[in-house]
N, C-alpha and C. Protein backbone atom coordinates (compact mmCIF):
# COMPACT_ATOMS: atom_id res chain seq x y z
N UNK A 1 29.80 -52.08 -41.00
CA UNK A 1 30.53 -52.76 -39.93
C UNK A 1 31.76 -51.95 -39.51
N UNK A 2 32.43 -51.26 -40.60
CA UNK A 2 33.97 -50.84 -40.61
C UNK A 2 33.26 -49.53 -39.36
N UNK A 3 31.95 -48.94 -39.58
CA UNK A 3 31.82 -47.63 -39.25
C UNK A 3 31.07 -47.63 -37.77
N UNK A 4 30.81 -49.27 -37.63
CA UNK A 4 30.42 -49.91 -36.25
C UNK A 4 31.49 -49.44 -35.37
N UNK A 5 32.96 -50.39 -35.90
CA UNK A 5 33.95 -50.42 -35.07
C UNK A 5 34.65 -49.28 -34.84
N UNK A 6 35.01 -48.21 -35.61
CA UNK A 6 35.00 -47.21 -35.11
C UNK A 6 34.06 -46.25 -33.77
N UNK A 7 32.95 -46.30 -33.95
CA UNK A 7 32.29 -46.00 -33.25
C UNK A 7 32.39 -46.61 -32.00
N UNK A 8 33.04 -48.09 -31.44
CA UNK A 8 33.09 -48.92 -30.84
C UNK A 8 34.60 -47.92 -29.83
N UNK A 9 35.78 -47.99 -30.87
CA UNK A 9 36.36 -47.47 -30.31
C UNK A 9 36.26 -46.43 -29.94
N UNK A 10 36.05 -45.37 -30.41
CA UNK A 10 35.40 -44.11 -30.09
C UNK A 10 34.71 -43.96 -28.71
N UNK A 11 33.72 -44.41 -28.39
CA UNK A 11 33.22 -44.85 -26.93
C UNK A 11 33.85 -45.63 -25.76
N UNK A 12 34.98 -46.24 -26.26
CA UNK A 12 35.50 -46.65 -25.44
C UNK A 12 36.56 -45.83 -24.59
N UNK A 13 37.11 -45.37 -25.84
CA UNK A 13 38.00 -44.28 -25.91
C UNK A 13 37.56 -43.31 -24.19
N UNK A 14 36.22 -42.41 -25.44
CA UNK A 14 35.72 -41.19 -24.14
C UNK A 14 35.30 -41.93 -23.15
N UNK A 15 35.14 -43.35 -23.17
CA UNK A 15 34.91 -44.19 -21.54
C UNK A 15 36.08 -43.90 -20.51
N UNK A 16 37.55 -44.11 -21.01
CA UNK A 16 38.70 -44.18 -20.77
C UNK A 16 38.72 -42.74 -19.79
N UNK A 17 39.07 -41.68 -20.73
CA UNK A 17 39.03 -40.50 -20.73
C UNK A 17 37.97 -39.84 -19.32
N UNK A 18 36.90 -40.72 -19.62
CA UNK A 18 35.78 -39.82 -18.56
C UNK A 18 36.52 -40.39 -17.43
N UNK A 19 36.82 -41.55 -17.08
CA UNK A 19 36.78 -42.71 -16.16
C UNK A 19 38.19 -41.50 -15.93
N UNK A 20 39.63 -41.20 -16.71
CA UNK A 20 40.33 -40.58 -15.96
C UNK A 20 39.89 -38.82 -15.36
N UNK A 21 38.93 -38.34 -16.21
CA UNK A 21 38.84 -37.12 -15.66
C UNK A 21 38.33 -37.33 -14.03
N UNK A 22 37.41 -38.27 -13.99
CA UNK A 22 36.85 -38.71 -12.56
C UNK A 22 37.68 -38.86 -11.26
N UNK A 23 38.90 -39.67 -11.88
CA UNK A 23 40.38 -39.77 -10.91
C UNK A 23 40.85 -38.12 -11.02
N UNK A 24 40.32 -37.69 -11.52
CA UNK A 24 41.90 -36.46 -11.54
C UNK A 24 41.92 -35.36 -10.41
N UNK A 25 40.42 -35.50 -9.45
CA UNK A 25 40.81 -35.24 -8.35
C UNK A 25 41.48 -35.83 -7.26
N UNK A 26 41.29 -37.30 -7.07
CA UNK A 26 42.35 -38.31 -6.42
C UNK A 26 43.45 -37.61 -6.52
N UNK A 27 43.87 -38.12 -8.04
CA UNK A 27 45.83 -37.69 -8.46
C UNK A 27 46.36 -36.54 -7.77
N UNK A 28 45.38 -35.65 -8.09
CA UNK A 28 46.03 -34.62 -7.44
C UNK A 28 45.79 -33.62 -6.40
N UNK A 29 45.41 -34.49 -5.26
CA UNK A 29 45.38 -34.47 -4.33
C UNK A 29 46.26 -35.49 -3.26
N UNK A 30 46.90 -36.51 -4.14
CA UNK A 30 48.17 -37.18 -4.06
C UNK A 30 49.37 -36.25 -4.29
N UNK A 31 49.40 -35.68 -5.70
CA UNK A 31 49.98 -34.99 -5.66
C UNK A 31 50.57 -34.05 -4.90
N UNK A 32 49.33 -33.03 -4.11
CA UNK A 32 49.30 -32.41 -3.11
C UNK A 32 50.15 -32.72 -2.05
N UNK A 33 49.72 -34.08 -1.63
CA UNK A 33 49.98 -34.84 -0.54
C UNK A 33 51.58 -34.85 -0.45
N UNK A 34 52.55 -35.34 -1.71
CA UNK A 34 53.65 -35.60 -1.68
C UNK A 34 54.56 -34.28 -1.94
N UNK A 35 53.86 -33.19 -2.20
CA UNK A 35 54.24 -31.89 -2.32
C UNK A 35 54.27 -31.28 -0.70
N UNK A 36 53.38 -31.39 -0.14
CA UNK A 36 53.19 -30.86 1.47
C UNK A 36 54.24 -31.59 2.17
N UNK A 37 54.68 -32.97 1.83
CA UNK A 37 55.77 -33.67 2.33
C UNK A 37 57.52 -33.38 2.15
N UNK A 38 57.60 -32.69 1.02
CA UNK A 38 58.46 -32.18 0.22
C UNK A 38 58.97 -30.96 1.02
N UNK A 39 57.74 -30.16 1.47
CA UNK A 39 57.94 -29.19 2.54
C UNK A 39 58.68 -28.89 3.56
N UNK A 40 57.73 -29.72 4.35
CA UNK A 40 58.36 -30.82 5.08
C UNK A 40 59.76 -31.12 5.43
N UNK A 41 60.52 -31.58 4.60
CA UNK A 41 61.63 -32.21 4.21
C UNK A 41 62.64 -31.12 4.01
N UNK A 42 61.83 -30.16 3.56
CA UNK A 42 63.07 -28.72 2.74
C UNK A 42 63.43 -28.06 4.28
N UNK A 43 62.30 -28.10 4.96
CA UNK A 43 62.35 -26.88 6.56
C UNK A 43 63.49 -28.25 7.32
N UNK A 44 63.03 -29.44 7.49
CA UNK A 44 63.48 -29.97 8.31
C UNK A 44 65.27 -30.31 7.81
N UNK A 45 65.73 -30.11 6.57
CA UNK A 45 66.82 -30.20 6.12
C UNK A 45 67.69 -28.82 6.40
N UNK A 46 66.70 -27.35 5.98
CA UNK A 46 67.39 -26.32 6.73
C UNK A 46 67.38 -26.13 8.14
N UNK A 47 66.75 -26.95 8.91
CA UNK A 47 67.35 -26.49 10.44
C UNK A 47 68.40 -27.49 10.66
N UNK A 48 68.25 -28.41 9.84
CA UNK A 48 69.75 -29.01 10.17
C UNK A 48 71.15 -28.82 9.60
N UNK A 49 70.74 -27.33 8.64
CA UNK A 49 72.31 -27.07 8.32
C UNK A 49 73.43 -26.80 9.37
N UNK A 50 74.37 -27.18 8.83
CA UNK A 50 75.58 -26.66 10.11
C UNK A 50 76.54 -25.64 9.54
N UNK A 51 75.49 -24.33 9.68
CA UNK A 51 76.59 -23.38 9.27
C UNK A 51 77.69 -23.21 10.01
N UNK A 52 77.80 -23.92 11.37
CA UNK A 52 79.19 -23.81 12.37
C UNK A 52 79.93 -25.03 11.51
N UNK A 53 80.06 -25.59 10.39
CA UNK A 53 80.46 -26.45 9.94
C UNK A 53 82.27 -25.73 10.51
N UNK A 54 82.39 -24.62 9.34
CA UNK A 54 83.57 -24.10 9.43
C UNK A 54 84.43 -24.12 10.45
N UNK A 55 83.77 -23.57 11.60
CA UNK A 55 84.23 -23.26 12.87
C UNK A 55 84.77 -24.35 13.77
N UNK A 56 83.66 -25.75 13.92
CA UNK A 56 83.91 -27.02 14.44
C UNK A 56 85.71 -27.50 13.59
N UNK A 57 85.27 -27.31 11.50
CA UNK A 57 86.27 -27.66 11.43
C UNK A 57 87.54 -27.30 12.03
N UNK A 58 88.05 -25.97 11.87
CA UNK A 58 89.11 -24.86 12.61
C UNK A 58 89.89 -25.58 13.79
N UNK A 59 88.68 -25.68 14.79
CA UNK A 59 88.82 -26.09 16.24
C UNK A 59 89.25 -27.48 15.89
N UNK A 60 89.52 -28.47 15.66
CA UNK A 60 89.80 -30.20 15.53
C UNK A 60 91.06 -29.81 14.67
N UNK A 61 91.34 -29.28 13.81
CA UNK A 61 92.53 -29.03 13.43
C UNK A 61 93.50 -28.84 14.11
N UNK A 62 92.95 -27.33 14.74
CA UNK A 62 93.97 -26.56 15.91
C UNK A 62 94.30 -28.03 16.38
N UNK A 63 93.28 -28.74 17.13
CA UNK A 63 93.89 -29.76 18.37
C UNK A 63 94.57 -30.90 17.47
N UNK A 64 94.94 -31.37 15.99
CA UNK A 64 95.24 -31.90 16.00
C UNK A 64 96.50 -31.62 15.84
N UNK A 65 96.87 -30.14 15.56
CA UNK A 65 98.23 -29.90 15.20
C UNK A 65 98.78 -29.76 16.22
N UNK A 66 98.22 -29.25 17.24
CA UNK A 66 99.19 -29.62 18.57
C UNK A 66 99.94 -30.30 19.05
N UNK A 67 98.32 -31.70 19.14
CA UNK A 67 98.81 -32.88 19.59
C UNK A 67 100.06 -33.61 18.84
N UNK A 68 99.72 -33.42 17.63
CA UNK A 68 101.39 -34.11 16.26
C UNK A 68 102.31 -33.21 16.77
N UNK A 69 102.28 -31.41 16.67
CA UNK A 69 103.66 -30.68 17.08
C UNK A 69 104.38 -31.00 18.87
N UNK A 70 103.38 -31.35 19.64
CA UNK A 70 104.04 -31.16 21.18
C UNK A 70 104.26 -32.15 21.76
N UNK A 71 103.19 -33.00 21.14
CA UNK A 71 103.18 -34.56 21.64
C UNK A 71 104.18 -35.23 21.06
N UNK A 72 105.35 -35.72 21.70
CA UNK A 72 106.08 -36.63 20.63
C UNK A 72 106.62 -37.79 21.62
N UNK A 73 105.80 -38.35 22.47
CA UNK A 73 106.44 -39.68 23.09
C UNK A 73 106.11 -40.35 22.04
N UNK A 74 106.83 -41.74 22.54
CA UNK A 74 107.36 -42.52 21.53
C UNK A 74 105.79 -43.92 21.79
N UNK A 75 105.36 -44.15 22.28
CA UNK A 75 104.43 -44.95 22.92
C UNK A 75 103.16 -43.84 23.26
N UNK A 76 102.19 -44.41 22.46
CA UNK A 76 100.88 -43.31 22.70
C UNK A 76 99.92 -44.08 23.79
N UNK A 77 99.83 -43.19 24.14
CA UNK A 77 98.41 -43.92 25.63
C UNK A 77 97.44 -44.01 24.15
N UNK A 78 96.76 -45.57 24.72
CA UNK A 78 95.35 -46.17 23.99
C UNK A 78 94.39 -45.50 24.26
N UNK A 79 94.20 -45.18 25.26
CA UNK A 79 92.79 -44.62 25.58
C UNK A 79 93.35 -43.63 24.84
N UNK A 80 93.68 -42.36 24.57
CA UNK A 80 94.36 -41.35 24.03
C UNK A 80 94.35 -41.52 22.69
N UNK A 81 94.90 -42.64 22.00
CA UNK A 81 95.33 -43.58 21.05
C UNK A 81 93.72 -42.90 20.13
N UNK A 82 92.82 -43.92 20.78
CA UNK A 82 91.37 -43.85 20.52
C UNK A 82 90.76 -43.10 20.42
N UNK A 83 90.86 -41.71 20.94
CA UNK A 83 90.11 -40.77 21.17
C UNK A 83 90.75 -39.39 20.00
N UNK A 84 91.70 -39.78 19.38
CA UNK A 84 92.46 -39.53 18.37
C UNK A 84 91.88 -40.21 17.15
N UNK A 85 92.00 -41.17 17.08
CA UNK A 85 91.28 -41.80 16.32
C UNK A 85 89.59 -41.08 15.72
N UNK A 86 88.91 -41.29 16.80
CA UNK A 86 87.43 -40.97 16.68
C UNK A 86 87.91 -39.32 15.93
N UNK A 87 88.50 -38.65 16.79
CA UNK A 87 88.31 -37.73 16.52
C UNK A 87 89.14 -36.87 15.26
N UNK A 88 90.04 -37.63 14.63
CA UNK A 88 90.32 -37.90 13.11
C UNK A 88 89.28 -38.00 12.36
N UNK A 89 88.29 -39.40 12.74
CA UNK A 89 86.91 -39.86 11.80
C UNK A 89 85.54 -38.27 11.99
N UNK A 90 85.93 -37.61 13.07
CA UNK A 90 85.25 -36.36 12.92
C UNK A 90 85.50 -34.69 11.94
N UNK A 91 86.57 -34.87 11.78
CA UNK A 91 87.28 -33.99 11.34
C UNK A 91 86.88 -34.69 9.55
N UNK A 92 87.17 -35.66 9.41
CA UNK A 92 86.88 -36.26 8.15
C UNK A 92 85.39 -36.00 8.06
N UNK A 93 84.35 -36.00 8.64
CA UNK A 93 83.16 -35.66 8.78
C UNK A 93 82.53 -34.54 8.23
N UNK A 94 83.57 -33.64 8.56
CA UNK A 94 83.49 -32.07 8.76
C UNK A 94 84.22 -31.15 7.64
N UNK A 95 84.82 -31.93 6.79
CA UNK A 95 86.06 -31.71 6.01
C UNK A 95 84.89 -31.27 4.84
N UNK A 96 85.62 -30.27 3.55
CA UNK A 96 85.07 -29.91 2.74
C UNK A 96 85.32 -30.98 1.50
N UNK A 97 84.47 -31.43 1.05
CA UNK A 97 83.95 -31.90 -0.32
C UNK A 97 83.66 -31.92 -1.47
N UNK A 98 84.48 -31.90 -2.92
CA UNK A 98 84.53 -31.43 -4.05
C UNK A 98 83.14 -32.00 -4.47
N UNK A 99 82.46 -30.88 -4.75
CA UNK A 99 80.96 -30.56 -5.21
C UNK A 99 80.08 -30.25 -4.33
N UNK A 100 80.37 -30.45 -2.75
CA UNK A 100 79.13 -30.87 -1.39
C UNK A 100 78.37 -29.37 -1.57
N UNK A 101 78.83 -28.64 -2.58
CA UNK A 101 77.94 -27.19 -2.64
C UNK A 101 76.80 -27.15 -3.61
N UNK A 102 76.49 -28.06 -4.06
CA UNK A 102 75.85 -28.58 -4.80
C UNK A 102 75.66 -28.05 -6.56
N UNK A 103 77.11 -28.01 -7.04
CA UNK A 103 77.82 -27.98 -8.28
C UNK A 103 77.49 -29.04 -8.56
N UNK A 104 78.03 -29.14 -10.04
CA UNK A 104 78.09 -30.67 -11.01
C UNK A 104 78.58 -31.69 -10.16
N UNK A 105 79.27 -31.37 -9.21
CA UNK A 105 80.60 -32.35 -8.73
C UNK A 105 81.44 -32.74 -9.78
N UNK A 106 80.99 -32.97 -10.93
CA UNK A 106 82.16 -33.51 -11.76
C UNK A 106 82.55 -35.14 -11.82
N UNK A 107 83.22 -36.00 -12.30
CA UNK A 107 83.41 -37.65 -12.57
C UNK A 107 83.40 -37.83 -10.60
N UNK A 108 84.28 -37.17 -9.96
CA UNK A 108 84.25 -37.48 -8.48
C UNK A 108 82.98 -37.91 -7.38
N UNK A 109 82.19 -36.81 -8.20
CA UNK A 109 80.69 -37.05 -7.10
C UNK A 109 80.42 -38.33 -8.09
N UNK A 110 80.04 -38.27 -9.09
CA UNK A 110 79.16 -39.47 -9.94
C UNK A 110 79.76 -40.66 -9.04
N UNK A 111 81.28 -40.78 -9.06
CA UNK A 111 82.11 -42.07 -9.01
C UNK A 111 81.75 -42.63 -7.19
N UNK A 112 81.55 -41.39 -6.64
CA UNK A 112 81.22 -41.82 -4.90
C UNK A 112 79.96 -42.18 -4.65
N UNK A 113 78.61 -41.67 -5.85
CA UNK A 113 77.30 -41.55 -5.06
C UNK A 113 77.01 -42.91 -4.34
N UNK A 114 77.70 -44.01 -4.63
CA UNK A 114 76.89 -45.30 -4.44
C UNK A 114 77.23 -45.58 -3.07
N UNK A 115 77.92 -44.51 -2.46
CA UNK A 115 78.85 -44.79 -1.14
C UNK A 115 77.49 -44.22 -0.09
N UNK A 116 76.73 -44.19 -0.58
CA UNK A 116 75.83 -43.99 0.86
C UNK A 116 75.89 -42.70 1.48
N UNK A 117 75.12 -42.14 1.83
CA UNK A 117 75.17 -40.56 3.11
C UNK A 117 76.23 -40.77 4.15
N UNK A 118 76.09 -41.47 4.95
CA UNK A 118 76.49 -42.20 6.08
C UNK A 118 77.80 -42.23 5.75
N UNK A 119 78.49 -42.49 4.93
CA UNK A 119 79.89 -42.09 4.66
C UNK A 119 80.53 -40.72 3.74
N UNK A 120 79.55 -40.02 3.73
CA UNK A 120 80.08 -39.14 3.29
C UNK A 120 80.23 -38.04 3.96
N UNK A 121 80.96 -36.63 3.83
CA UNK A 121 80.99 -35.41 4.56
C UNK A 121 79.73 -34.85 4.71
N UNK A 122 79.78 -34.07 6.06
CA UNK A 122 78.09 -33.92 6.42
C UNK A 122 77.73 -32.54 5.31
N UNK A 123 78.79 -31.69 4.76
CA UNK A 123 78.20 -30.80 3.32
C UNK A 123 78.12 -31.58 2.71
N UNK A 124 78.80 -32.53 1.68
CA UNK A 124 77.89 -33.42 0.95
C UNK A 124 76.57 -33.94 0.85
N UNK A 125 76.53 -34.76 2.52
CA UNK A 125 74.99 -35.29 2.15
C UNK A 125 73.96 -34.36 2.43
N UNK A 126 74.01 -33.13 2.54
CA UNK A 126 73.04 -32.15 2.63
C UNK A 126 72.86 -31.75 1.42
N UNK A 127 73.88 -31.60 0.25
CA UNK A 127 74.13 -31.08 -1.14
C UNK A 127 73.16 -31.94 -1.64
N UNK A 128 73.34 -33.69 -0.90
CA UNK A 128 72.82 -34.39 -2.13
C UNK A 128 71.16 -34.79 -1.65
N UNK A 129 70.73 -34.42 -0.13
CA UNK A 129 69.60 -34.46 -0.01
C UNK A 129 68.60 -32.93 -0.36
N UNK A 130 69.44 -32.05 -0.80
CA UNK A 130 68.39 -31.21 -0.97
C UNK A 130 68.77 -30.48 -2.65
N UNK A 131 69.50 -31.32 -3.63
CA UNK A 131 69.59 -31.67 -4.79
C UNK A 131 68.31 -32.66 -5.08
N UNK A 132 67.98 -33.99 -4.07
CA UNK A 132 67.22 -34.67 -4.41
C UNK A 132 65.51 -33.92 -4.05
N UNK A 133 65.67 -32.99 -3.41
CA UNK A 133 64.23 -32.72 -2.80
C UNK A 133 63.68 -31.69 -4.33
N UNK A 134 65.18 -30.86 -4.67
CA UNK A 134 64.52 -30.03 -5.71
C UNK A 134 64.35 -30.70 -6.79
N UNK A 135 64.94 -32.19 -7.42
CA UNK A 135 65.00 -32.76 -8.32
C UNK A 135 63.35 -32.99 -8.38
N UNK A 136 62.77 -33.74 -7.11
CA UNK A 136 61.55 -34.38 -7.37
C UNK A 136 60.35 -32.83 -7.03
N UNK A 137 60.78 -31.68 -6.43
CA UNK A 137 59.72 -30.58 -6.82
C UNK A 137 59.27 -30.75 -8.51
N UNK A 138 60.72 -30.29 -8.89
CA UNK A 138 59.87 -30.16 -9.92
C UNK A 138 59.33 -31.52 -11.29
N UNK A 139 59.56 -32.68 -10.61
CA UNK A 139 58.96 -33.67 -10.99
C UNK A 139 57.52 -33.34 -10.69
N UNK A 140 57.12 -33.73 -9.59
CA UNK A 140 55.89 -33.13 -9.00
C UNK A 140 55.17 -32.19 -9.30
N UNK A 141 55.73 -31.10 -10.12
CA UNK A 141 55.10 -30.01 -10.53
C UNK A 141 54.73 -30.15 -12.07
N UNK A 142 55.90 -30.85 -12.63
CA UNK A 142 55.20 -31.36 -13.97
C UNK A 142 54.22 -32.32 -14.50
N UNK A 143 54.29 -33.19 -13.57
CA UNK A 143 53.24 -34.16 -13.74
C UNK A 143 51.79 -33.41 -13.01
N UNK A 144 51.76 -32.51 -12.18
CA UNK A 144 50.50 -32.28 -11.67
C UNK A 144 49.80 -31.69 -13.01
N UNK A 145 50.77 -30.77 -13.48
CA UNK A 145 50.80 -29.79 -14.93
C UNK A 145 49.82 -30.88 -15.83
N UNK A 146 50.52 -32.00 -15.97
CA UNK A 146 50.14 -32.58 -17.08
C UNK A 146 48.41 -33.39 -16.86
N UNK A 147 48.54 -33.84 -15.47
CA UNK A 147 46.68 -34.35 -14.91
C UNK A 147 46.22 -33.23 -15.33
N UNK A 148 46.20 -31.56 -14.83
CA UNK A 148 45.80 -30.92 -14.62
C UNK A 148 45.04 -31.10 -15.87
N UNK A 149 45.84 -31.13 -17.22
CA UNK A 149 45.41 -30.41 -18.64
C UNK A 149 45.16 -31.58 -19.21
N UNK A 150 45.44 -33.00 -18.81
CA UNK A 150 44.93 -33.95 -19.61
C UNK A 150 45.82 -34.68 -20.61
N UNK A 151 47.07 -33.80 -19.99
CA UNK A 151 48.21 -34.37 -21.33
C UNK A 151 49.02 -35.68 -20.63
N UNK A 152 49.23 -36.40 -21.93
CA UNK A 152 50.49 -37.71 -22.02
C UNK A 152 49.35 -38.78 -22.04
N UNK A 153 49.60 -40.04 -21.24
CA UNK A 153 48.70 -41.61 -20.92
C UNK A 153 48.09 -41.13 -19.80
N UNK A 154 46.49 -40.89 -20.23
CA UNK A 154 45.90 -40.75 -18.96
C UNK A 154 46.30 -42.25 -18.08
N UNK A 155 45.74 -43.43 -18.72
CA UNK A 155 45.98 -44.71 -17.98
C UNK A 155 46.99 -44.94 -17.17
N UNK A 156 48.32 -44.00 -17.35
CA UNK A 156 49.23 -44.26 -16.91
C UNK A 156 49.30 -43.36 -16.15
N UNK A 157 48.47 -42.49 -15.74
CA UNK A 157 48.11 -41.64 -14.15
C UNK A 157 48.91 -42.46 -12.87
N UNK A 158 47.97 -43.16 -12.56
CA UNK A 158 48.21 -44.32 -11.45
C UNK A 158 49.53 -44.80 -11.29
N UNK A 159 50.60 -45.06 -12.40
CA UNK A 159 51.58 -45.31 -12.03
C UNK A 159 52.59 -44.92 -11.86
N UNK A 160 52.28 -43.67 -12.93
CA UNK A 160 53.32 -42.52 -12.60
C UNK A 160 53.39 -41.90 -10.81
N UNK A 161 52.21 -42.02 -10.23
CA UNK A 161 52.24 -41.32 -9.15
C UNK A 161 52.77 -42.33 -8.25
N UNK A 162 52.46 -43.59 -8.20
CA UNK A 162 53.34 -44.52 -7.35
C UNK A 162 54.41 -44.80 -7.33
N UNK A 163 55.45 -44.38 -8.70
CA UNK A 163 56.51 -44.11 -8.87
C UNK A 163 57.02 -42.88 -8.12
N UNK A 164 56.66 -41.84 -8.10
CA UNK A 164 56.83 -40.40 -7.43
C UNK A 164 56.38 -41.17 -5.49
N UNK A 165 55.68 -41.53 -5.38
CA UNK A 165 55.56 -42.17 -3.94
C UNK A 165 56.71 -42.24 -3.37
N UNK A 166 57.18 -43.37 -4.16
CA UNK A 166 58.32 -44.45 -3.69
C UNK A 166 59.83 -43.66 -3.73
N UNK A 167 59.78 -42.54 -4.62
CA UNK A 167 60.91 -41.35 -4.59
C UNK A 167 60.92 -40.73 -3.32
N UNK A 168 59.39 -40.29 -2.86
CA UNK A 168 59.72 -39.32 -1.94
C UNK A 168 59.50 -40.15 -0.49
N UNK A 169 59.48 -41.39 -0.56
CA UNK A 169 59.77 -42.37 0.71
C UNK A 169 60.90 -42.52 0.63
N UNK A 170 62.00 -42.52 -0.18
CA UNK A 170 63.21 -43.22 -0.83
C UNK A 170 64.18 -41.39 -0.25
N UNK A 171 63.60 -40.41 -0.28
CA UNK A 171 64.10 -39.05 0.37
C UNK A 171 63.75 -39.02 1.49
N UNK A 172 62.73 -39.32 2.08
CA UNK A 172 62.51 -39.14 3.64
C UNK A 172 63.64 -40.11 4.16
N UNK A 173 63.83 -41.32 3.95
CA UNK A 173 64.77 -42.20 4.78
C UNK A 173 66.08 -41.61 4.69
N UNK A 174 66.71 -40.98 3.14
CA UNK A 174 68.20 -40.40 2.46
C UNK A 174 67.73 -39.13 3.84
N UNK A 175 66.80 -38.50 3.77
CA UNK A 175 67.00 -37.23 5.26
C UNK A 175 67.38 -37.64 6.50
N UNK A 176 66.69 -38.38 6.49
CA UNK A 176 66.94 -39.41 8.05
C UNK A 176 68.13 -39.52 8.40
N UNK A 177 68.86 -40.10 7.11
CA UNK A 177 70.11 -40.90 7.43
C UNK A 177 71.12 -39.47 7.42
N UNK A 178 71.12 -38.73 6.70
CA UNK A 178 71.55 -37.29 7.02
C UNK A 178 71.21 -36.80 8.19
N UNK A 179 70.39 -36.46 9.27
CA UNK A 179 70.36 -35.82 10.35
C UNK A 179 71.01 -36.60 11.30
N UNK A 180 70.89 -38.36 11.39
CA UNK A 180 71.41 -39.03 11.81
C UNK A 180 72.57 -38.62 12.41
N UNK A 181 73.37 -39.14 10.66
CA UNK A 181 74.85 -38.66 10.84
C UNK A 181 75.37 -37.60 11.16
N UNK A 182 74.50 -36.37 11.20
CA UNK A 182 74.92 -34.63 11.88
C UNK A 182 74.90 -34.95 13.32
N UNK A 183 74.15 -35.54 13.43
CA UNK A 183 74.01 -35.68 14.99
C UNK A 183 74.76 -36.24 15.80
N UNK A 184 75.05 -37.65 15.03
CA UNK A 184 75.90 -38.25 15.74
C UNK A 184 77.58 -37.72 15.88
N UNK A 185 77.75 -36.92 14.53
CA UNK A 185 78.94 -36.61 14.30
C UNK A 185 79.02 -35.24 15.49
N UNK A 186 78.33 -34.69 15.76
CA UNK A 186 78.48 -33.49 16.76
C UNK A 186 78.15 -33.89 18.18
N UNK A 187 77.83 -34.89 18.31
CA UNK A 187 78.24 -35.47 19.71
C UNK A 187 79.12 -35.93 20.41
N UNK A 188 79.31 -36.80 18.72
CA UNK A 188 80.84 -36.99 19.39
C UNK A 188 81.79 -36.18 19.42
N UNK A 189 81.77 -35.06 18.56
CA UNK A 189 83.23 -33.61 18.88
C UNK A 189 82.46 -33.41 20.20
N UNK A 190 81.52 -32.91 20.44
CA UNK A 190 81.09 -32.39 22.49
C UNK A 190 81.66 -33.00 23.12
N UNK A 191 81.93 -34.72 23.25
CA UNK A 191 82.12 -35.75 23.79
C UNK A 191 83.89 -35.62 24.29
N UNK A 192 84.42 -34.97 22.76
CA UNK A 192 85.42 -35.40 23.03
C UNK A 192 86.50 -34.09 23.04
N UNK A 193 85.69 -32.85 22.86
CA UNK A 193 86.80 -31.62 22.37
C UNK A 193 87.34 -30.70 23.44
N UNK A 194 86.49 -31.32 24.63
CA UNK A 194 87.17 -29.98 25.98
C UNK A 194 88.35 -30.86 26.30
N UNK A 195 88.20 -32.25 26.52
CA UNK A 195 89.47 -33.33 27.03
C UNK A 195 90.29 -33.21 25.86
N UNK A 196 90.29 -33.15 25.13
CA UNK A 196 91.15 -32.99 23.97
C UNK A 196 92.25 -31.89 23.66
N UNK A 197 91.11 -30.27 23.84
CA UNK A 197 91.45 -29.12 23.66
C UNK A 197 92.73 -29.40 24.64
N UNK A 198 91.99 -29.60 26.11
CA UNK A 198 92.76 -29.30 27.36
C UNK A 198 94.21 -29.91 27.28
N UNK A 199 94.27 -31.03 26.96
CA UNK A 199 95.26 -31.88 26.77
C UNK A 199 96.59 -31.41 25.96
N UNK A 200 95.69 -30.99 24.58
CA UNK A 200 96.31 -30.05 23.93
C UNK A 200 97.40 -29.35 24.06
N UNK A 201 96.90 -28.02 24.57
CA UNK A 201 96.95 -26.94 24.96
C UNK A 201 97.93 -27.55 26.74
N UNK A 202 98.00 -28.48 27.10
CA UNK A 202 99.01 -28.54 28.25
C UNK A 202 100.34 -29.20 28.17
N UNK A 203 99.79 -29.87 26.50
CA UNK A 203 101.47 -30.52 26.13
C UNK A 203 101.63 -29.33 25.33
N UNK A 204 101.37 -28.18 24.61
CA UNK A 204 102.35 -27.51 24.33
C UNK A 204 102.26 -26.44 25.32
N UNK A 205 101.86 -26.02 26.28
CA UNK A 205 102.72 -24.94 27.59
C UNK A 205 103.74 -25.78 28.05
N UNK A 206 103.98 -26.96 28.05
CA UNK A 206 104.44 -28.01 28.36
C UNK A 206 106.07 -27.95 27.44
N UNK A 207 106.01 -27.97 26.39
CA UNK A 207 107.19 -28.05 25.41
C UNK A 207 107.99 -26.93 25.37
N UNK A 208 106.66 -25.65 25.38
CA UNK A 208 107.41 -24.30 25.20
C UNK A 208 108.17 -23.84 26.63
N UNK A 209 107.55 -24.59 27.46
CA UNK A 209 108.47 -23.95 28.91
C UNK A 209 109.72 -24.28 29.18
């Protein structure tokens, strides 16, 4: 009987086993799938770098030091008021970020991550969307490793990969919300930097004359 049940398990066992070798073209061709997406994600994150990051910053500075050195009525025009404003919240946009190079960051990054893309400097959330793209490569590459050869819970094939799914849906939206905010943030400096510059640049010919 004892040498029944062995045998019992035993067959069930290589049932298990066959039943996953059968999936293991599925898996990884899922695999595949979320790897080609990954791609994807890496090209569409480098055309949205802003290596003019620097330069945009420079320029919003210049105009803001102007406007504080030349401008000194006592009562600020609102519309003016506002457009100062915005263009403060751009400059903050644009501003450099302890870690956004994608270093440790240190207690600072840990202590901000929960703050969303959308509020953070546009080097940051590029640091932290393409920190997250290489994080899950090589997730992706180890688990294919492991279908490939048969190693860990076969049974647990299936869920491991729906877990990896939901990561790299959970990075496509974190990209999104990053190009978003590049975008929006450089529309509004277009929007607002020739009226600005100009303005500038006429209250101090203005002071110095």
């Amino acid at each position: 009987m004892k040498n029944l049940s062995v045998l019992v398990l035993l067959a069930v066992s290589l049932g298990f086993a066959a039943c996953g070798d059968l999936d293991k073209p599925k898996h990884l061709k899922a695999i595949a799938k979320m790897e080609k997406s990954l791609d994807s994600m890496h090209k569409v994150l480098e055309d949205n770098r802003l290596d003019t990051l620097a330069g945009i910053r420079i320029a919003a500075n210049s105009i803001l030091t102007r406007l504080k050195t030349y401008y000194d009525v006592d009562t600020l025009d609102m519309e003016l008021g506002m457009k100062m404003s915005k263009f403060r919240n751009i400059r903050k946009a644009i501003d450099p970020e302890e870690g956004e190079e994608g270093e440790e960051g240190g207690e600072r990054e840990e202590e901000r991550e929960h703050e969303g893309i959308g509020h953070r400097t546009i080097g940051s959330g590029f640091s932290i969307v393409r920190r997250g793209l290489e994080a899950e490569s090589i997730a992706l590459n180890t688990l294919r490793k492991d279908i490939e050869n048969g190693n860990g819970r076969r049974d647990k094939y299936v869920e491991y990969i729906k877990f990896e799914q939901d990561k790299v849906r959970q990075l496509q939206l974190l990209l999104k919300t990053y190009v978003d905010h590049k975008n929006k943030t450089i529309k509004d400096f277009n929007e607002i930097y020739s009226e600005l510059n100009a303005f500038s640049l006429e209250q101090m010919k203005k002071k110095k004359s």
